[in-house]
N, C-alpha and C. Protein backbone atom coordinates (compact mmCIF):
# COMPACT_ATOMS: atom_id res chain seq x y z
N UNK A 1 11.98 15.22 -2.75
CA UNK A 1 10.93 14.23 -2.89
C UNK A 1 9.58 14.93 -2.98
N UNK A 2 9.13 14.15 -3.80
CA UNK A 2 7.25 15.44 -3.70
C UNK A 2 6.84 14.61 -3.02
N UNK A 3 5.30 14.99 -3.19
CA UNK A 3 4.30 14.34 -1.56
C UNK A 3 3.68 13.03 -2.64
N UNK A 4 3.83 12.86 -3.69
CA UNK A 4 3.62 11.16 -4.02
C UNK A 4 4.44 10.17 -3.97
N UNK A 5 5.56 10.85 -4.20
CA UNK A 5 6.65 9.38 -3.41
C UNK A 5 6.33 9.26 -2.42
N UNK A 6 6.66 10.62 -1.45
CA UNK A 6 6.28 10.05 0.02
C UNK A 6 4.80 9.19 -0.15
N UNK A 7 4.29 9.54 -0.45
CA UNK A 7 2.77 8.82 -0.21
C UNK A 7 2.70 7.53 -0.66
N UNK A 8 2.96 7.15 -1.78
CA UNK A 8 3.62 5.65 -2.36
C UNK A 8 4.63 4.90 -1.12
N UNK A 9 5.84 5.45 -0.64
CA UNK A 9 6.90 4.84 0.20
C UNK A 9 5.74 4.61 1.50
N UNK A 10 4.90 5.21 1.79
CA UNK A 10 4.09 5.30 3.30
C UNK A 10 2.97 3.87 2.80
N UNK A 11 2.63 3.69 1.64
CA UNK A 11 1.88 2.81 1.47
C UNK A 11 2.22 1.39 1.24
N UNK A 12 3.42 1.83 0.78
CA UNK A 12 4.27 0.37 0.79
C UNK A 12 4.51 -0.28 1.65
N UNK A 13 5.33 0.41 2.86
CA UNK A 13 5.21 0.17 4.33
C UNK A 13 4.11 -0.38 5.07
N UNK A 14 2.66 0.33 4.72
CA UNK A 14 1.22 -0.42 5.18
C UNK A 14 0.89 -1.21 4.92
N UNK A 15 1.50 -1.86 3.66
CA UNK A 15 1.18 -3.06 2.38
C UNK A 15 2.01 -4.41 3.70
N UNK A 16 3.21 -3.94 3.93
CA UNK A 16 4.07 -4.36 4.33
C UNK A 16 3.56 -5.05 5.90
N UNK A 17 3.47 -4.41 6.62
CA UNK A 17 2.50 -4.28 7.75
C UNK A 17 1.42 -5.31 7.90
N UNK A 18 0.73 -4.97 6.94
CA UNK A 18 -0.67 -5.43 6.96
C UNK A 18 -0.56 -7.12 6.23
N UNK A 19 0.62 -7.39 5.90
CA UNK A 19 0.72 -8.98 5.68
C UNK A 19 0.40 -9.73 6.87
N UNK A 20 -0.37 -11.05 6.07
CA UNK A 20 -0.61 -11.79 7.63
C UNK A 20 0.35 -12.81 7.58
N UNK A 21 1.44 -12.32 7.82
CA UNK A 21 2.44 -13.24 8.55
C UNK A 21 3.03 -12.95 9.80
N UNK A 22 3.22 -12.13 10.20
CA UNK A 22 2.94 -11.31 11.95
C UNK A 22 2.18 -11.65 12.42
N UNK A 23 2.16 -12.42 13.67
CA UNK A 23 1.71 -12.09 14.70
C UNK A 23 0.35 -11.44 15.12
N UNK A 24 0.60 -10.18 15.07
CA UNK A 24 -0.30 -9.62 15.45
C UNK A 24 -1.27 -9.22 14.27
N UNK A 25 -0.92 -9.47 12.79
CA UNK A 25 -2.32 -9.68 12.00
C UNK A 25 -2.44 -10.61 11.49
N UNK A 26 -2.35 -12.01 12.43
CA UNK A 26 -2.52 -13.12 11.03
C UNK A 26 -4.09 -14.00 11.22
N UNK A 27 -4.55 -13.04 12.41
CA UNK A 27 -6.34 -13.38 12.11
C UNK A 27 -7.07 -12.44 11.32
N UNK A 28 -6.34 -11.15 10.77
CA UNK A 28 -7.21 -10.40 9.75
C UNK A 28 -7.27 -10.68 8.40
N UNK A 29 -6.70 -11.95 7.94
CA UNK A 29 -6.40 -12.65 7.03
C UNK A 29 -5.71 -11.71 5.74
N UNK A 30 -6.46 -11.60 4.41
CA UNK A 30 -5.85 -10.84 3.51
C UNK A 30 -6.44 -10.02 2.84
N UNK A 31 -7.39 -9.68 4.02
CA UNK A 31 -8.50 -7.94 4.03
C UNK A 31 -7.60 -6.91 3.51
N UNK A 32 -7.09 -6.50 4.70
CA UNK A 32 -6.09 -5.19 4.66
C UNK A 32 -5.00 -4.96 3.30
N UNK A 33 -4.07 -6.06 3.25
CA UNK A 33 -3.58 -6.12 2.62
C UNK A 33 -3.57 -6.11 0.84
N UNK A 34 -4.99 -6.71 1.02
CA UNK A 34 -5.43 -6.72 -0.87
C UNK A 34 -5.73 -5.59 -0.93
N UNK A 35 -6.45 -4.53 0.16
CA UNK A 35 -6.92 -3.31 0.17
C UNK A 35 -5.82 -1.95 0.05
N UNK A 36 -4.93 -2.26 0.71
CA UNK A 36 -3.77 -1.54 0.61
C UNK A 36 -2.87 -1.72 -0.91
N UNK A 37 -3.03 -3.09 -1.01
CA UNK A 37 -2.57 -3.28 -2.85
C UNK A 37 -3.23 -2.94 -3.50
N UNK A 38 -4.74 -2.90 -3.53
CA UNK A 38 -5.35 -1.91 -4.91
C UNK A 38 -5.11 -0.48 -4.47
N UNK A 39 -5.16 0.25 -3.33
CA UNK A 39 -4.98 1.78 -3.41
C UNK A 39 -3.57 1.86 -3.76
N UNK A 40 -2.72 0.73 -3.63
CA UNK A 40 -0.92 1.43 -3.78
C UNK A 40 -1.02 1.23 -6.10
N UNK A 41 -1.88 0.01 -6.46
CA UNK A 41 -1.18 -0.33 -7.82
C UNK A 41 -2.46 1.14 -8.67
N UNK A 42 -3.19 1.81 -8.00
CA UNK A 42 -4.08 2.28 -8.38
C UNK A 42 -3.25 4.62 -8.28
N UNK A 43 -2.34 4.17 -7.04
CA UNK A 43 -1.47 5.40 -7.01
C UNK A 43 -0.10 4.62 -8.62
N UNK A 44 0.12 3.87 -8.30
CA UNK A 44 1.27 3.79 -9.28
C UNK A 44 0.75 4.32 -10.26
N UNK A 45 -0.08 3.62 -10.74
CA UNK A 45 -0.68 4.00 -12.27
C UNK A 45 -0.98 5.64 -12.06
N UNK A 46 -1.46 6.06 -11.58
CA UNK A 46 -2.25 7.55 -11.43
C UNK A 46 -0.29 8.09 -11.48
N UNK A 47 0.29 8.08 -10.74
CA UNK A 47 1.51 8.59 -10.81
C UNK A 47 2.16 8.44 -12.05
N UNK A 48 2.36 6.98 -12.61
CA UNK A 48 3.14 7.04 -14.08
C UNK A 48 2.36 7.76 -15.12
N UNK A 49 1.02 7.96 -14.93
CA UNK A 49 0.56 8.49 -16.14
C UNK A 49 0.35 10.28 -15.69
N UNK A 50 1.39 10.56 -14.85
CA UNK A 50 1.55 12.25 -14.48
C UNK A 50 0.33 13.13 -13.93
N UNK A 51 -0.92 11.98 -13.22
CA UNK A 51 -1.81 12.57 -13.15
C UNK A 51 -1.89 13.26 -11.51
N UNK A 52 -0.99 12.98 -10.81
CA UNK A 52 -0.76 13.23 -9.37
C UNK A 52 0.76 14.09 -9.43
């Protein structure tokens, strides 16, 4: 595995996390989460186009 999968699989997980349907973040509304989706669709792209 190189260090952008890992880094993609680790962000997915945060994406994952950071949904406000838990508990414990569903007063941070959908801050985190939109934030974690533009850095993850912003690694995809940088990754498919071989630049990472």
């Amino acid at each position: 595995m190189t260090l952008s999968t890992i880094l993609v699989i680790i962000l997915i997980l945060i994406l994952i996390g950071a949904v406000p349907a838990w508990p414990h973040s569903r007063s941070w509304g959908y801050g985190p989460s939109g934030i974690v989706g533009v850095i993850l669709v912003v690694l995809l792209i940088l990754l498919l186009m071989g630049r990472i």
